[in-house]
N, C-alpha and C. Protein backbone atom coordinates (compact mmCIF):
# COMPACT_ATOMS: atom_id res chain seq x y z
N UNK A 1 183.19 171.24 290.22
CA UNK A 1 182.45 171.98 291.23
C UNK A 1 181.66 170.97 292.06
N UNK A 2 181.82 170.97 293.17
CA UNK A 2 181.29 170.45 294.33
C UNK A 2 180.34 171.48 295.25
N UNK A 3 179.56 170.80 296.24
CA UNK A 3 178.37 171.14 296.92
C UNK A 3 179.29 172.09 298.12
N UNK A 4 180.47 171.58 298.31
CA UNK A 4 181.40 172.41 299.34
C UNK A 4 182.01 173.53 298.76
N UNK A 5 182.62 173.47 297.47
CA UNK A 5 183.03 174.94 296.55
C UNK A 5 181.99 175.94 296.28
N UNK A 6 180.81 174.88 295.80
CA UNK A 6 179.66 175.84 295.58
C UNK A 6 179.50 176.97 296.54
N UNK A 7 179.28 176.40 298.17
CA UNK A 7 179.08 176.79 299.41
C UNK A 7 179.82 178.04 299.65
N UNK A 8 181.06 177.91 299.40
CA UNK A 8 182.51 178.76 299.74
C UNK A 8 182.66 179.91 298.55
N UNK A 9 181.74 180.05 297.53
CA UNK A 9 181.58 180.51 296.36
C UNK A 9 180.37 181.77 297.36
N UNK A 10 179.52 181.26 297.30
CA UNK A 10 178.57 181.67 298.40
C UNK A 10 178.74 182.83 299.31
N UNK A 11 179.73 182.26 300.38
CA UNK A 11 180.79 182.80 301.32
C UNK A 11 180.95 184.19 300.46
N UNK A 12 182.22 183.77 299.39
CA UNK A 12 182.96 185.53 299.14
C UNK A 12 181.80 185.86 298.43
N UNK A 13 180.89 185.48 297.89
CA UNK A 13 179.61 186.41 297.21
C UNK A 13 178.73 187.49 298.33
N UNK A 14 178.74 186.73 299.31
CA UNK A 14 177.99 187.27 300.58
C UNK A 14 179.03 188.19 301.51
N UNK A 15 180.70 188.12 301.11
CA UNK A 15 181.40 188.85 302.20
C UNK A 15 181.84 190.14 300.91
N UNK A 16 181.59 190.23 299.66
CA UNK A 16 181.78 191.00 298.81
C UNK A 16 183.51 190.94 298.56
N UNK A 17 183.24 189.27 298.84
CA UNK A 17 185.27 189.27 298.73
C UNK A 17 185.91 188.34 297.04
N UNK A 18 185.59 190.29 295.97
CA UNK A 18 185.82 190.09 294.63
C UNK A 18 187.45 189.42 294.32
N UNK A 19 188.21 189.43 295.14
CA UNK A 19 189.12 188.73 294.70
C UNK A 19 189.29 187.08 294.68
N UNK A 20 188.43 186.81 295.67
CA UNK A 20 188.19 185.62 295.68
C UNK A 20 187.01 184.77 294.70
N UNK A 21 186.00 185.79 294.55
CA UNK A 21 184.87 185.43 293.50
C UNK A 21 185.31 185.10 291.91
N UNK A 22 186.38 186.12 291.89
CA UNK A 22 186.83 186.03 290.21
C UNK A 22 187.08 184.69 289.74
N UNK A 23 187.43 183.89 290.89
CA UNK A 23 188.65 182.69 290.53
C UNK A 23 187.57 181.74 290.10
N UNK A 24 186.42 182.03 290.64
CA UNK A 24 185.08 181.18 290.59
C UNK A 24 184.75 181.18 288.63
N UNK A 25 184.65 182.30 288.39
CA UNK A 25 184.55 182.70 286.75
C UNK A 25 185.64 182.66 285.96
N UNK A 26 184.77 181.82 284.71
CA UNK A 26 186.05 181.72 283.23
C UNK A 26 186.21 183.05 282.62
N UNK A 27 186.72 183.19 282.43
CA UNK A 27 187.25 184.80 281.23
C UNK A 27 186.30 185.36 280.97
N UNK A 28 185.71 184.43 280.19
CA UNK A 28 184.48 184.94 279.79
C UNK A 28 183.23 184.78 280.31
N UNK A 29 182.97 184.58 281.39
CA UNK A 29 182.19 184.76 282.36
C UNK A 29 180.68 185.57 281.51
N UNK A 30 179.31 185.26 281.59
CA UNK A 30 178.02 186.31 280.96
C UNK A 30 177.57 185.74 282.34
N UNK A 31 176.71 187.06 282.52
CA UNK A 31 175.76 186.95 283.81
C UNK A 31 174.86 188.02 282.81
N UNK A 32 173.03 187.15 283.20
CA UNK A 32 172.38 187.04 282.61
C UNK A 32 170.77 187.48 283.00
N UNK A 33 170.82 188.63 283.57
CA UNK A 33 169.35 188.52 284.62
C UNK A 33 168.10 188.85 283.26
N UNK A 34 167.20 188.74 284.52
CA UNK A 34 165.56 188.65 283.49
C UNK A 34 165.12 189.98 283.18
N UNK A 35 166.19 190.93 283.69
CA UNK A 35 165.59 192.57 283.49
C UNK A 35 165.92 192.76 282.26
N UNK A 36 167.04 191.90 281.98
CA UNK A 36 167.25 192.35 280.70
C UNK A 36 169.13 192.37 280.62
N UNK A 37 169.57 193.14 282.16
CA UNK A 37 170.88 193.49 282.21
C UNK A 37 171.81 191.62 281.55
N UNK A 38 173.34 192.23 281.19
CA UNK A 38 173.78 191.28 280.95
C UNK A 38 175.35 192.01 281.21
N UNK A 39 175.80 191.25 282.03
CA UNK A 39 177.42 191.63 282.68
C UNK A 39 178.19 190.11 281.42
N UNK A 40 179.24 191.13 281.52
CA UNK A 40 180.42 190.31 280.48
C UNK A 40 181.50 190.53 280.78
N UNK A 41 181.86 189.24 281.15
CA UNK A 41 183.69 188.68 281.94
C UNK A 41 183.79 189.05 283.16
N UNK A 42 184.76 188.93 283.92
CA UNK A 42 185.08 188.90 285.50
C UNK A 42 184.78 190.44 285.88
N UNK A 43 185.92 191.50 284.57
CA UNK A 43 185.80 192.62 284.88
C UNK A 43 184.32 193.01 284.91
N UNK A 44 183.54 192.81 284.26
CA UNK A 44 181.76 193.04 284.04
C UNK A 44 181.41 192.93 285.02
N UNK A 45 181.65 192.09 285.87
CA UNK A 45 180.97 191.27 286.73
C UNK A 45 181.36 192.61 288.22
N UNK A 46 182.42 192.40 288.31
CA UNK A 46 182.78 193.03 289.45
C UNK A 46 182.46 194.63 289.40
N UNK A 47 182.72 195.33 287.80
CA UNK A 47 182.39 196.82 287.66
C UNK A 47 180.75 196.82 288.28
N UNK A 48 180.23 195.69 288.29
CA UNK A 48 178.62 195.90 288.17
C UNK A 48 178.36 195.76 290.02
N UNK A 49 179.02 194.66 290.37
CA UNK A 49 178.27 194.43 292.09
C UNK A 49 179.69 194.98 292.77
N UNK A 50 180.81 195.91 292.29
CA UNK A 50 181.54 196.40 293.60
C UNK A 50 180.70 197.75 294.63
N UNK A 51 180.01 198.52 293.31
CA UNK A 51 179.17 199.66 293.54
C UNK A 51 178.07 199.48 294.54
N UNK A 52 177.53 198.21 293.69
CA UNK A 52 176.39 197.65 293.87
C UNK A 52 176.48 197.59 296.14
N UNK A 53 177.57 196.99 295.78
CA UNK A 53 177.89 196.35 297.35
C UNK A 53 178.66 197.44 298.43
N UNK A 54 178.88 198.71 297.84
CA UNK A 54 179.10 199.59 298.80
C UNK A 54 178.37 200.46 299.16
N UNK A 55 176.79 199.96 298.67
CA UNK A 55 175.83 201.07 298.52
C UNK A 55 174.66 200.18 299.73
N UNK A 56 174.67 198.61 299.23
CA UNK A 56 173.67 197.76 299.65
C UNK A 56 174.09 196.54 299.92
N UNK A 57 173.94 195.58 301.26
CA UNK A 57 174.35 194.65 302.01
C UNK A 57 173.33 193.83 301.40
N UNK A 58 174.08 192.84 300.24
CA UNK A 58 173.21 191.78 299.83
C UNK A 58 173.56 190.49 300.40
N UNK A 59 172.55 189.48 300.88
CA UNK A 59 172.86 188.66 301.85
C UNK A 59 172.29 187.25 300.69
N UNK A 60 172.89 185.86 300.54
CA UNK A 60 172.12 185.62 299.79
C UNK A 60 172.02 183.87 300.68
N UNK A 61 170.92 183.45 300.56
CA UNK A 61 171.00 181.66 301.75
C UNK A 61 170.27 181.16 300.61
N UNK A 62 170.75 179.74 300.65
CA UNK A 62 170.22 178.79 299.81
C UNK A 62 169.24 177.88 300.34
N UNK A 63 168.27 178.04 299.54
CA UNK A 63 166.69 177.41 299.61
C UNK A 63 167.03 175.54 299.24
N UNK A 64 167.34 175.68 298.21
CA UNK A 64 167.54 174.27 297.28
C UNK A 64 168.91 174.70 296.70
N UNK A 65 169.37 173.51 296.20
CA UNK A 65 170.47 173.26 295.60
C UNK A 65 170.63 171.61 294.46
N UNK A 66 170.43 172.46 293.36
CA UNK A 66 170.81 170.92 292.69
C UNK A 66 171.82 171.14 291.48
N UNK A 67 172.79 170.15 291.52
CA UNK A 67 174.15 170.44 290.27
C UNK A 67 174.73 168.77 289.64
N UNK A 68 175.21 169.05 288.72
CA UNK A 68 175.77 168.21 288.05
C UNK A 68 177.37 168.90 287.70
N UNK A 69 178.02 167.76 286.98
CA UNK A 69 179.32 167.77 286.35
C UNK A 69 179.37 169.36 285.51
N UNK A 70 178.29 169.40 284.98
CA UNK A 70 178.13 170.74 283.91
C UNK A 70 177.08 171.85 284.38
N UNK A 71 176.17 171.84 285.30
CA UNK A 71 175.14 172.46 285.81
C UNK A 71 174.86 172.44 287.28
N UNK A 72 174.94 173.92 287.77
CA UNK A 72 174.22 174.01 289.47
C UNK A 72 172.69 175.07 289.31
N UNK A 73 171.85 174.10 289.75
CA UNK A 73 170.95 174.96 289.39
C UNK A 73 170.76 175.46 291.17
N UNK A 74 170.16 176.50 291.54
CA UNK A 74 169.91 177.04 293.07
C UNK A 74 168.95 177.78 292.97
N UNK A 75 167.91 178.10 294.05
CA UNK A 75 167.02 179.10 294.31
C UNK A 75 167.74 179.61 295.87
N UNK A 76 167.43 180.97 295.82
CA UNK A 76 168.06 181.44 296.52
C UNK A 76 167.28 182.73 297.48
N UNK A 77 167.08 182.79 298.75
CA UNK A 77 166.77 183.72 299.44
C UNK A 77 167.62 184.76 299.48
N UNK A 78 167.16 186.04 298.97
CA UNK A 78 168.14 187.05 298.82
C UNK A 78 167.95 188.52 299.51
N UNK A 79 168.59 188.97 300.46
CA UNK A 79 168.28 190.51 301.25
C UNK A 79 169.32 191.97 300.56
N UNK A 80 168.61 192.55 300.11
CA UNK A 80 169.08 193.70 299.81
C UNK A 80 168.78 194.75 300.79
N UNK A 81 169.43 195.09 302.04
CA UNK A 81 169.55 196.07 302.58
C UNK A 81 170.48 197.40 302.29
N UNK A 82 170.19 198.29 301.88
CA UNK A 82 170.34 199.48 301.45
C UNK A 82 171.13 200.54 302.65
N UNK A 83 172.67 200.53 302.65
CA UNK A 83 173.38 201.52 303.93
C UNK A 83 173.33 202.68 303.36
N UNK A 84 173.27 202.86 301.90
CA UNK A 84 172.96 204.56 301.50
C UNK A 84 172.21 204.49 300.57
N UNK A 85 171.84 205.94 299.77
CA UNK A 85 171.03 205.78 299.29
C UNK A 85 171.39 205.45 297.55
N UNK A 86 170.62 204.53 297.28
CA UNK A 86 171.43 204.27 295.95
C UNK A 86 170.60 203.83 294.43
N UNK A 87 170.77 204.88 293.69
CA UNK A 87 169.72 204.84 292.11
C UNK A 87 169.92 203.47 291.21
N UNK A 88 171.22 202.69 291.17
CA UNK A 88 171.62 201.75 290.09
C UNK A 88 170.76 200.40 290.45
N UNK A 89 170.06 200.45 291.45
CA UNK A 89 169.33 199.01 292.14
C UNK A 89 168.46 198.59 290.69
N UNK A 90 168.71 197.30 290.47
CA UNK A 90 167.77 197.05 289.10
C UNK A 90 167.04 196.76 289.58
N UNK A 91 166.28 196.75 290.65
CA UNK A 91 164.62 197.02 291.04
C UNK A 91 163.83 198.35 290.84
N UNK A 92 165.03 199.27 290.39
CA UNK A 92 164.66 200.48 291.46
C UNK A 92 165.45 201.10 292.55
N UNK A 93 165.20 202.58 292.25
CA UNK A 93 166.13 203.20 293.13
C UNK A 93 165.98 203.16 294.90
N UNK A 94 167.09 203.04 295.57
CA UNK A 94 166.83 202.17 297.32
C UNK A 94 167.19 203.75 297.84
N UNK A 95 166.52 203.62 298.56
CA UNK A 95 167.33 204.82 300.24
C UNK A 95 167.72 204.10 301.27
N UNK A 96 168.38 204.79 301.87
CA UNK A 96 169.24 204.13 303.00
C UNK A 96 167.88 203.38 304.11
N UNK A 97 168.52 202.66 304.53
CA UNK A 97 167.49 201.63 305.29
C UNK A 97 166.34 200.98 304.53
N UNK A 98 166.10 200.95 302.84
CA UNK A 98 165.21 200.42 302.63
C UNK A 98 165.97 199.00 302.91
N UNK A 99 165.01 197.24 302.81
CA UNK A 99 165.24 196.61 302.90
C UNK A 99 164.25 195.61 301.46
N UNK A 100 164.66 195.03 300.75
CA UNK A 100 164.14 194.26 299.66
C UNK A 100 164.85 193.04 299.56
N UNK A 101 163.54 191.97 299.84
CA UNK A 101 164.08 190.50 299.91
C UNK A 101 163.23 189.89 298.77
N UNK A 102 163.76 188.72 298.21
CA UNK A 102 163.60 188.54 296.67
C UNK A 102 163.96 186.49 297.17
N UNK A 103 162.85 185.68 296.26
CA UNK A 103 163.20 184.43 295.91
C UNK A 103 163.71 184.55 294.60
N UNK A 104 165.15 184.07 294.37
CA UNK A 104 165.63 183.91 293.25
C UNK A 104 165.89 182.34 292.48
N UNK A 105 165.70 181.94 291.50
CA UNK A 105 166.42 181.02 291.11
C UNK A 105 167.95 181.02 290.22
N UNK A 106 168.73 180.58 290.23
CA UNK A 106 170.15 180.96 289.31
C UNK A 106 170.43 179.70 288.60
N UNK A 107 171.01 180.09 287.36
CA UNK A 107 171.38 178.75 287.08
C UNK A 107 172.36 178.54 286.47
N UNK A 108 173.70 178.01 286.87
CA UNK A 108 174.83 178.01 286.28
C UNK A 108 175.40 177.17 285.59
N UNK A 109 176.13 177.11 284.55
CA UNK A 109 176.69 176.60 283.44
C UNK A 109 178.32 176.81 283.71
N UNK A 110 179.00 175.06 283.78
CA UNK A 110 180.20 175.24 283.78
C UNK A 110 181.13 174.64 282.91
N UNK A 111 182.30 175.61 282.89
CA UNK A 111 183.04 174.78 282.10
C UNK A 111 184.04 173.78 282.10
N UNK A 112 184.87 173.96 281.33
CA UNK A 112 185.61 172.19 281.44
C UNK A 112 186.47 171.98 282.75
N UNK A 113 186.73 173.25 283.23
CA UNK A 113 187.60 173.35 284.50
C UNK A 113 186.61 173.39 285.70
N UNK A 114 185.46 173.22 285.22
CA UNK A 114 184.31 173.75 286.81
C UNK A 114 184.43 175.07 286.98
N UNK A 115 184.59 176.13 286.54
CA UNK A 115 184.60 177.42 286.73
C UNK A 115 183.13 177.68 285.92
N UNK A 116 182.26 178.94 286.51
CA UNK A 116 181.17 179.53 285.99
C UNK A 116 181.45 179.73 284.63
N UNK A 117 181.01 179.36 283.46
CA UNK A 117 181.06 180.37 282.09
C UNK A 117 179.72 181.18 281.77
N UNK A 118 178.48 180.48 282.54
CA UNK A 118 177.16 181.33 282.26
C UNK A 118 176.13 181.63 283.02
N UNK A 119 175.36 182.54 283.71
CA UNK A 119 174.85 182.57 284.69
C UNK A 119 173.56 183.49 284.75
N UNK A 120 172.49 182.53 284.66
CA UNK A 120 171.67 183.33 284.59
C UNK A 120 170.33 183.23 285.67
N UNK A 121 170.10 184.70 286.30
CA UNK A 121 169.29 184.85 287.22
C UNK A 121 167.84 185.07 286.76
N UNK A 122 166.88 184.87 287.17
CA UNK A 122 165.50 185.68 287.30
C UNK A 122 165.20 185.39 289.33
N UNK A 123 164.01 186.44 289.26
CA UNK A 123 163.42 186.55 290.72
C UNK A 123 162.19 186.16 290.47
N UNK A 124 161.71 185.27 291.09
CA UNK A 124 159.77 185.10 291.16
C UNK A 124 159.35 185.58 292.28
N UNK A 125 159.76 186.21 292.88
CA UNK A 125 159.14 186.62 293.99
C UNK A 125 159.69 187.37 295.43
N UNK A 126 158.93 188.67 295.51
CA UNK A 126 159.40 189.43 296.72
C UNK A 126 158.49 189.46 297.81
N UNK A 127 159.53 188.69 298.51
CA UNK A 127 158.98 188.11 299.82
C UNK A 127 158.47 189.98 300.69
N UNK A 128 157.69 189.32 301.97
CA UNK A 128 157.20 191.07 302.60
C UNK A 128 158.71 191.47 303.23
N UNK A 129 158.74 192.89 303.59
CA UNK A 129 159.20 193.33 304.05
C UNK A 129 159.99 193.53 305.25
């Protein structure tokens, strides 16, 4: 994994283009947030943000970026705009036009091929409105 794959990883995360995201994750893929939730494997992954992303336009730009051979760590500016109204938001339930922007940090774990095997989010902070 490179600073340019990373980037393009980015891309289909932000265009909600799951066929292209999968290729990014190993089989066994864990995604790991601080609420508690925990998605498991590609299918996990995608059952969880296809919904997610036909409900709410998540936009995500990178603040920092630092990675190694085995580790990308990122903080991340993140927009959750809300096109309907939708209960599964792990903030909290959104209505259409709410808008919720969030500093995130992520931090990924890869494996021997450079593909994601572990990924875990928290948010420190929601930026105003």
């Amino acid at each position: 994994m490179d600073e340019k794959t990373f980037r393009e990883y980015l891309s289909a995360f932000n265009a909600a283009d799951y066929d292209a995201l999968v290729q990014y994750y190993s089989g066994d893929v864990t995604f790991s947030f601080a609420n508690g939730i925990t998605l498991e494997g590609r299918d996990g992954v995608v059952a969880f943000y296809r919904p997610l992303h036909q409900a709410v336009k998540e936009t995500v730009d990178i603040l920092f970026l630092v990675m190694d051979d085995q580790h990308v760590a990122v903080e991340l500016a993140a927009e959750f705009r809300a096109l309907e109204d939708y209960e599964g938001f792990p903030r909290g339930p959104l209505k259409a036009g709410d808008v919720v922007r969030v500093i995130s940090f992520v931090h990924y774990d890869l494996d021997s091929t450079g593909r994601f095997n572990h990924i875990r989010i928290g948010n420190y902070r929601e930026m105003e409105h």
